[in-house]
Protein backbone atom coordinates (compact mmCIF):
# COMPACT_ATOMS: atom_id res chain seq x y z
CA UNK A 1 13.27 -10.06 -12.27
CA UNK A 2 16.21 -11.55 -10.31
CA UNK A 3 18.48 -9.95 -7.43
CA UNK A 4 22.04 -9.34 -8.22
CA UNK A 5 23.09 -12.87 -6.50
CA UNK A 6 21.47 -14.74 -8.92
CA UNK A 7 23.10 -17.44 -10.06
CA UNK A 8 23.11 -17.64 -14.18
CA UNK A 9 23.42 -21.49 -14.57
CA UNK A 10 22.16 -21.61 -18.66
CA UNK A 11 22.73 -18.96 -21.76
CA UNK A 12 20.47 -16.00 -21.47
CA UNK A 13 20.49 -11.94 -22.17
CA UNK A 14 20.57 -10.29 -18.91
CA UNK A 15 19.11 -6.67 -18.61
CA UNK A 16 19.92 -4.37 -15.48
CA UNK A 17 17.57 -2.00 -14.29
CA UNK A 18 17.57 1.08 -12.31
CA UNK A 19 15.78 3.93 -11.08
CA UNK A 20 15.41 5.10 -14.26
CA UNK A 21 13.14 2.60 -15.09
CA UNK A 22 9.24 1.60 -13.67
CA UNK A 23 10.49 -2.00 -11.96
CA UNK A 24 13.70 -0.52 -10.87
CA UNK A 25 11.88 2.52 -8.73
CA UNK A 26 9.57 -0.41 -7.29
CA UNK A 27 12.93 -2.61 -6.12
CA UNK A 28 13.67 1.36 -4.49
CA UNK A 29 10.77 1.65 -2.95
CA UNK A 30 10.23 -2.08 -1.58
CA UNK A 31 14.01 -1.52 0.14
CA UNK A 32 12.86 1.74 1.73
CA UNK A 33 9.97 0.16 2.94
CA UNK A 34 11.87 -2.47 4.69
CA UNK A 35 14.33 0.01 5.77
CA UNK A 36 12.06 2.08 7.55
CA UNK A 37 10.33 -1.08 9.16
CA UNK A 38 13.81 -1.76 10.56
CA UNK A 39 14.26 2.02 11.84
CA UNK A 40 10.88 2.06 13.71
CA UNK A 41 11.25 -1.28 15.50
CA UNK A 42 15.26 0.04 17.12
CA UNK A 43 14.15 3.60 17.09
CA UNK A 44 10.65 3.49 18.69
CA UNK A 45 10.39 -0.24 19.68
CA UNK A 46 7.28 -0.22 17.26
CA UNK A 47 5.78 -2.03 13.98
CA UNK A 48 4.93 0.00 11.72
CA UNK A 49 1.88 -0.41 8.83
CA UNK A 50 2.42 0.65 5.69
CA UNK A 51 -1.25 1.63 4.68
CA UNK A 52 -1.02 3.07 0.92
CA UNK A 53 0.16 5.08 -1.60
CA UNK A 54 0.00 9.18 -1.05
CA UNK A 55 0.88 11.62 -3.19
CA UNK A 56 4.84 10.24 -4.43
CA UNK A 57 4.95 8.04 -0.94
CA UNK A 58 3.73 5.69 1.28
CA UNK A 59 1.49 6.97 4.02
CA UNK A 60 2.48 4.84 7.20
CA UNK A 61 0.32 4.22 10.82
CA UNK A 62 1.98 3.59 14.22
CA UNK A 63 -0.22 1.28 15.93
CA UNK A 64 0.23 3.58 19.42
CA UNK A 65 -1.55 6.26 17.13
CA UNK A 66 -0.26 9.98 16.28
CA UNK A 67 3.56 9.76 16.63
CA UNK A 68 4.91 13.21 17.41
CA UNK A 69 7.31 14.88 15.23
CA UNK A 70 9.88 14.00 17.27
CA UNK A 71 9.39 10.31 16.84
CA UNK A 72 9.22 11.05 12.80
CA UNK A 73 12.63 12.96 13.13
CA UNK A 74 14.22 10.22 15.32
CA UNK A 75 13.28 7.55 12.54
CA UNK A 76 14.59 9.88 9.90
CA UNK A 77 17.85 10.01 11.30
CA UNK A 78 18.20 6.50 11.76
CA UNK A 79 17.07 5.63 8.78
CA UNK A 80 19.89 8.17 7.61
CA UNK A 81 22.60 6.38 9.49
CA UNK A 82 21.77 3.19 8.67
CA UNK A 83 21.66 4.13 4.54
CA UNK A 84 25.24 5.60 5.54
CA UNK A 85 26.40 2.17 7.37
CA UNK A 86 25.47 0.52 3.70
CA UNK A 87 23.96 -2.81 5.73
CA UNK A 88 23.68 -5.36 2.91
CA UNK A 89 20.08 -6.83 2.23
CA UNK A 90 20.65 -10.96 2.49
CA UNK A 91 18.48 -13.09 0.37
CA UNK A 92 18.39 -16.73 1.90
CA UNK A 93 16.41 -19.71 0.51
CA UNK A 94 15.04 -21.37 3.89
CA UNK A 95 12.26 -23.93 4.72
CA UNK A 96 8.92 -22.10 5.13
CA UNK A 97 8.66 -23.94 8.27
CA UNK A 98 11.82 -22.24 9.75
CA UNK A 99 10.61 -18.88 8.00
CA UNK A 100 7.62 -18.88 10.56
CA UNK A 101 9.94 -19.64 13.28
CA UNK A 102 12.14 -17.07 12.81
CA UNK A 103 9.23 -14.47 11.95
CA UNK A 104 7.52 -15.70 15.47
CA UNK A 105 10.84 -15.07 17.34
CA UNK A 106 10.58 -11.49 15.81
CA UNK A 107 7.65 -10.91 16.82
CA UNK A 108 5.67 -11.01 13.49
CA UNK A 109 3.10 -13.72 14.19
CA UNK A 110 0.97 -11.97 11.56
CA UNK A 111 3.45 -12.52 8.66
CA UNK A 112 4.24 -16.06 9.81
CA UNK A 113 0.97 -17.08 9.44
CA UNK A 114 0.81 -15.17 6.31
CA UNK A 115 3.53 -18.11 5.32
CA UNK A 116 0.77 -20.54 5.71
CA UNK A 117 -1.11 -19.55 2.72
CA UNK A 118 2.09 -19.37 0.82
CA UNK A 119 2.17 -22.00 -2.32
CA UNK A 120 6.09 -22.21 -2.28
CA UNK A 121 8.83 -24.12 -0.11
CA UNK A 122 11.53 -23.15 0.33
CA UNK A 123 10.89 -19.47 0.36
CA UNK A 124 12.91 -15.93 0.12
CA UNK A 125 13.28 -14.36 3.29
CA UNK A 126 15.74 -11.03 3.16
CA UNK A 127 18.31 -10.44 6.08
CA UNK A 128 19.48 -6.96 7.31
CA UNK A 129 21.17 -6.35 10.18
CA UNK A 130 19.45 -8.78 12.98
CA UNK A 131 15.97 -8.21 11.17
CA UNK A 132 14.08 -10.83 8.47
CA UNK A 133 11.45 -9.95 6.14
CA UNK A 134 9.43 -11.37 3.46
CA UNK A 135 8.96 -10.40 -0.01
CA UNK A 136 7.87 -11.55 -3.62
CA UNK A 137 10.20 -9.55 -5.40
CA UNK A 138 13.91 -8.51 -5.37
CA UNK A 139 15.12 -5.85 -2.96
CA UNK A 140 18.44 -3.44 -3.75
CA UNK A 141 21.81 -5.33 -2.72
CA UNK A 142 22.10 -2.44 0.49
CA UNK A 143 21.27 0.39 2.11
CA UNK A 144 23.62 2.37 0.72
CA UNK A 145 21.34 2.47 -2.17
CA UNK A 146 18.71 4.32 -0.69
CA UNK A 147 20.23 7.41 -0.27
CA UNK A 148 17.12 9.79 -1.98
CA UNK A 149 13.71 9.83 0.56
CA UNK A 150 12.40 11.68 3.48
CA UNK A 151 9.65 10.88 5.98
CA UNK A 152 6.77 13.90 7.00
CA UNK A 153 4.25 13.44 9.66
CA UNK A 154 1.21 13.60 7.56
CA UNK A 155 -2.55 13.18 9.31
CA UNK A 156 -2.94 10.87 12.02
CA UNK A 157 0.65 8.74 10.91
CA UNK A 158 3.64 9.50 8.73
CA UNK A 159 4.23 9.35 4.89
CA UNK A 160 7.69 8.13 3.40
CA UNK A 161 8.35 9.97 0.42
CA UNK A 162 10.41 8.49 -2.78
CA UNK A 163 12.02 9.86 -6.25
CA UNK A 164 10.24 8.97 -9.09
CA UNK A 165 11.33 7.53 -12.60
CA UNK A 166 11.28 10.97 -13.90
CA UNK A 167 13.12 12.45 -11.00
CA UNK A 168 15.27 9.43 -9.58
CA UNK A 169 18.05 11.93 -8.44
CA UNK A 170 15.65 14.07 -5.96
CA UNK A 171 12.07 14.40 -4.22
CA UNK A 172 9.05 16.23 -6.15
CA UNK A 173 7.39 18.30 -3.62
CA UNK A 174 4.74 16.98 -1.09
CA UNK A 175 1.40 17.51 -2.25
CA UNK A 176 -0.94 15.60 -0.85
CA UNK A 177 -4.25 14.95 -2.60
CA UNK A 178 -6.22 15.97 0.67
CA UNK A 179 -9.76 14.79 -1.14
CA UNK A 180 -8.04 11.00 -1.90
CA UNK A 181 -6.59 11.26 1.53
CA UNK A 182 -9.98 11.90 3.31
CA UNK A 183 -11.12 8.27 0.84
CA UNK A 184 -8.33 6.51 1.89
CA UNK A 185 -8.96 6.92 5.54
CA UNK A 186 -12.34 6.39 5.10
CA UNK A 187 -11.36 2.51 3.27
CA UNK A 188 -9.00 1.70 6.15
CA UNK A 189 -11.59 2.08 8.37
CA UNK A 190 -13.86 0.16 6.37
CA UNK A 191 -10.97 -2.47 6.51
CA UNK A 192 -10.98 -2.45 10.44
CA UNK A 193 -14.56 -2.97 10.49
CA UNK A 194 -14.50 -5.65 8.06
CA UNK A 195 -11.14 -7.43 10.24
CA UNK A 196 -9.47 -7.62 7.30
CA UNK A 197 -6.59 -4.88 7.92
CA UNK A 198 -4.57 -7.58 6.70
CA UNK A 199 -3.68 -10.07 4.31
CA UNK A 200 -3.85 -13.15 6.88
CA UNK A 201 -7.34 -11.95 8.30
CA UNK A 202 -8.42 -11.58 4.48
CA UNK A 203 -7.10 -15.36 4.00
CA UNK A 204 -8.56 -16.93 6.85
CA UNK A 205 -11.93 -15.53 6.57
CA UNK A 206 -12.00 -16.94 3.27
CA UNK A 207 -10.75 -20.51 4.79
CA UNK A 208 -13.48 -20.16 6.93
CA UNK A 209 -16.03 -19.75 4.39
CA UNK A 210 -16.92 -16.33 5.42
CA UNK A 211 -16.33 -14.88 2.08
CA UNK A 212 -20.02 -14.18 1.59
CA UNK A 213 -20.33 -12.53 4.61
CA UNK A 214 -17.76 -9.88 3.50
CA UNK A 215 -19.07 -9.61 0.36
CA UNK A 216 -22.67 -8.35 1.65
CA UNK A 217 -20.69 -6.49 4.63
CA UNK A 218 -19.07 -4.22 1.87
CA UNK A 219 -21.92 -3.64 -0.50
CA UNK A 220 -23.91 -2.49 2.52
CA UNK A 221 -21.02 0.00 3.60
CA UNK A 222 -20.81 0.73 -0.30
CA UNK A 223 -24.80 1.77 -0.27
CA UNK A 224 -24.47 3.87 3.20
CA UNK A 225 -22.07 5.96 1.00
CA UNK A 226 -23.60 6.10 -2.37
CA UNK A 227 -26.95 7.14 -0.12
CA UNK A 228 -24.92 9.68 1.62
CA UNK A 229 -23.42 11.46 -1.19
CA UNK A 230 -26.88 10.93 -3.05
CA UNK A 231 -28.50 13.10 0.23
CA UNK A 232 -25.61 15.49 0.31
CA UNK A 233 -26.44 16.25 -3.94
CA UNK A 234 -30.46 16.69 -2.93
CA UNK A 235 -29.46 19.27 -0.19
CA UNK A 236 -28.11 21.46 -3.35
CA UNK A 237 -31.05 22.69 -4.94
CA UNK A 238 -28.66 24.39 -7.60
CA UNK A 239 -26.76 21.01 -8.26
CA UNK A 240 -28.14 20.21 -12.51
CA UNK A 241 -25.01 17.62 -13.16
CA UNK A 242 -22.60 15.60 -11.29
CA UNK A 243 -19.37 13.97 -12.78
CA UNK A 244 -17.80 10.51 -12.54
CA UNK A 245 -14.58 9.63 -13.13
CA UNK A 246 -11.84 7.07 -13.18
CA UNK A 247 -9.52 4.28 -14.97
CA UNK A 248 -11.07 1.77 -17.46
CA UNK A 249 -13.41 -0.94 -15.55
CA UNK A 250 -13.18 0.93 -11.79
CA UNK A 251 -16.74 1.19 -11.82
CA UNK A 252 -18.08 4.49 -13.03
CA UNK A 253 -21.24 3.21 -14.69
CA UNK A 254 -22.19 1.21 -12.14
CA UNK A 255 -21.89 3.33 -9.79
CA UNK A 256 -23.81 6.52 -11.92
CA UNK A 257 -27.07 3.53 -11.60
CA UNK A 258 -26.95 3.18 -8.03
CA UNK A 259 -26.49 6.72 -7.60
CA UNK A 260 -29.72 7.42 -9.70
CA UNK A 261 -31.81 5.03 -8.21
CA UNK A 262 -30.42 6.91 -4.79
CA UNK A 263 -31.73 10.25 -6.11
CA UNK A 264 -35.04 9.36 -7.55
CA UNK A 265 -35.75 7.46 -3.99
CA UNK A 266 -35.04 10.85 -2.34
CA UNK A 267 -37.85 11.99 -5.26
CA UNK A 268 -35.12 13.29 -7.89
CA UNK A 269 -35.46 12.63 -11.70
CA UNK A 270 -32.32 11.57 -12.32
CA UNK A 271 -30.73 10.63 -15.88
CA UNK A 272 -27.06 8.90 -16.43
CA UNK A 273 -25.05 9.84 -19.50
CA UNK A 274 -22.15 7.54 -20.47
CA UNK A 275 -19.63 9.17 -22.00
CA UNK A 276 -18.52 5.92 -23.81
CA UNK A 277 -21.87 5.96 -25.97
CA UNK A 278 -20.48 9.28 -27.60
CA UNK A 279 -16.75 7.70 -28.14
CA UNK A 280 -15.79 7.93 -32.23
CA UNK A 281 -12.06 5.77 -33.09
CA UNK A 282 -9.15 8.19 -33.89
């Protein structure tokens, strides 16, 4: 996928996409992002990190902690003004060395050293207003674009809603999974306690051969867990099945093993069925 400056310098067929369409609604909701990374720095003189996907948005942390409604609203409305002020979104081919440079005036040392592990130069960097950012992929030609989104205080941060590719036009309602928001929470604190909140903390532990380290770290937070749900299911003396789910190759039968050798060490007979063993082709 190219941005609309592209320059078309041999024969070729050239698709457009929109909202309408899966890699359209991502260009959408990379813009937004940026947008609202721009509205927190003026507004509240704050980065912002954009922790994961929540319900049809991205749920967002301030790193003062809880921002007040207030502080949600006053982004909002910026964010608003700045969509109507249609600020284009500049794509400039620069040195990476001068990327870091300008990311380091900004004050994101984080994402210029994020440049070092980068296996390009020159590289992208996007211009709006008198902010840079970074990104792999195209972002929409302005802000004018992003006309359809709303931001909630949601938990301990904020969530920026988006439309969706079967409602580009308007928002589906906000309802949050609160069971996969309690997970989510609990992985970025895992992440903290692992220092690697980050993509540049994940690549330099790795340059620094800690890799292993990490590894072990995780599958001993991964055991605390399985042993924790394994006591909670023992406390239920009327508990005769638990479920697993999830997408092709997350896990599930490796998991259902570790969770029966949990049980039978808290003196359970436990037995795994896979449903997969039963599966008979359409």
């Amino acid at each position: 996928m190219r941005s609309l400056d592209w320059t078309i310098d041999d024969d070729a067929v050239v698709e457009f996409v929109d909202t309408s369409s899966f890699e359209g609604m991502e260009v959408y909701r990379r813009s937004l992002s940026f947008l609202l990374v721009l509205a927190c720095k003026r507004a509240l003189n704050q980065d912002i990190f954009i922790r994961h996907s929540l319900s049809d948005g991205y749920y967002c942390e301030l790193p003062s902690g809880f921002p007040s409604e207030e502080d949600v609203a006053r982004v909002r409305r910026l964010m608003e003004q700045m969509v109507d002020m249609d600020l284009p979104f500049r794509r400039k081919l620069v040195p990476i060395d001068q990327a870091k440079r300008v990311f380091e005036r900004q004050g994101n040392a984080d994402k210029a050293r994020l440049l070092q592990w980068a296996a390009i130069d020159p590289v992208e960097v996007y211009c709006c207003a008198d902010a840079h950012g970074f990104f792999y992929a195209p972002l929409a030609p302005s802000t004018g674009y992003l006309r359809v989104f709303d931001l909630v205080p949601y938990g301990g941060g904020m969530v920026l809603l988006f439309p969706t590719v079967a409602y580009p036009d308007g928002l589906p309602p906000f309802q949050p999974p609160k069971k996969l928001a309690e997970v989510f929470r609990e992985y970025t604190e895992w992440l903290d306690i692992l220092n690697v909140s980050t993509m540049d903390n994940l690549h330099k532990l790795v340059a620094e051969g800690k890799a292993g380290d990490l590894i072990l770290t995780s599958e001993a937070l991964h055991s605390q867990r399985l042993s924790h749900i394994a006591k909670d299911i023992a406390s239920r003396s009327r508990v005769r099945l638990v479920c697993m789910a999830g997408p092709s190759g997350s896990g599930k039968t490796t998991a259902s093993l570790r969770l029966r050798i949990q049980l039978q060490a808290l003196g359970k007979r436990a037995v795994t069925l896979a449903l997969d063993d039963y599966f008979l082709e359409r």
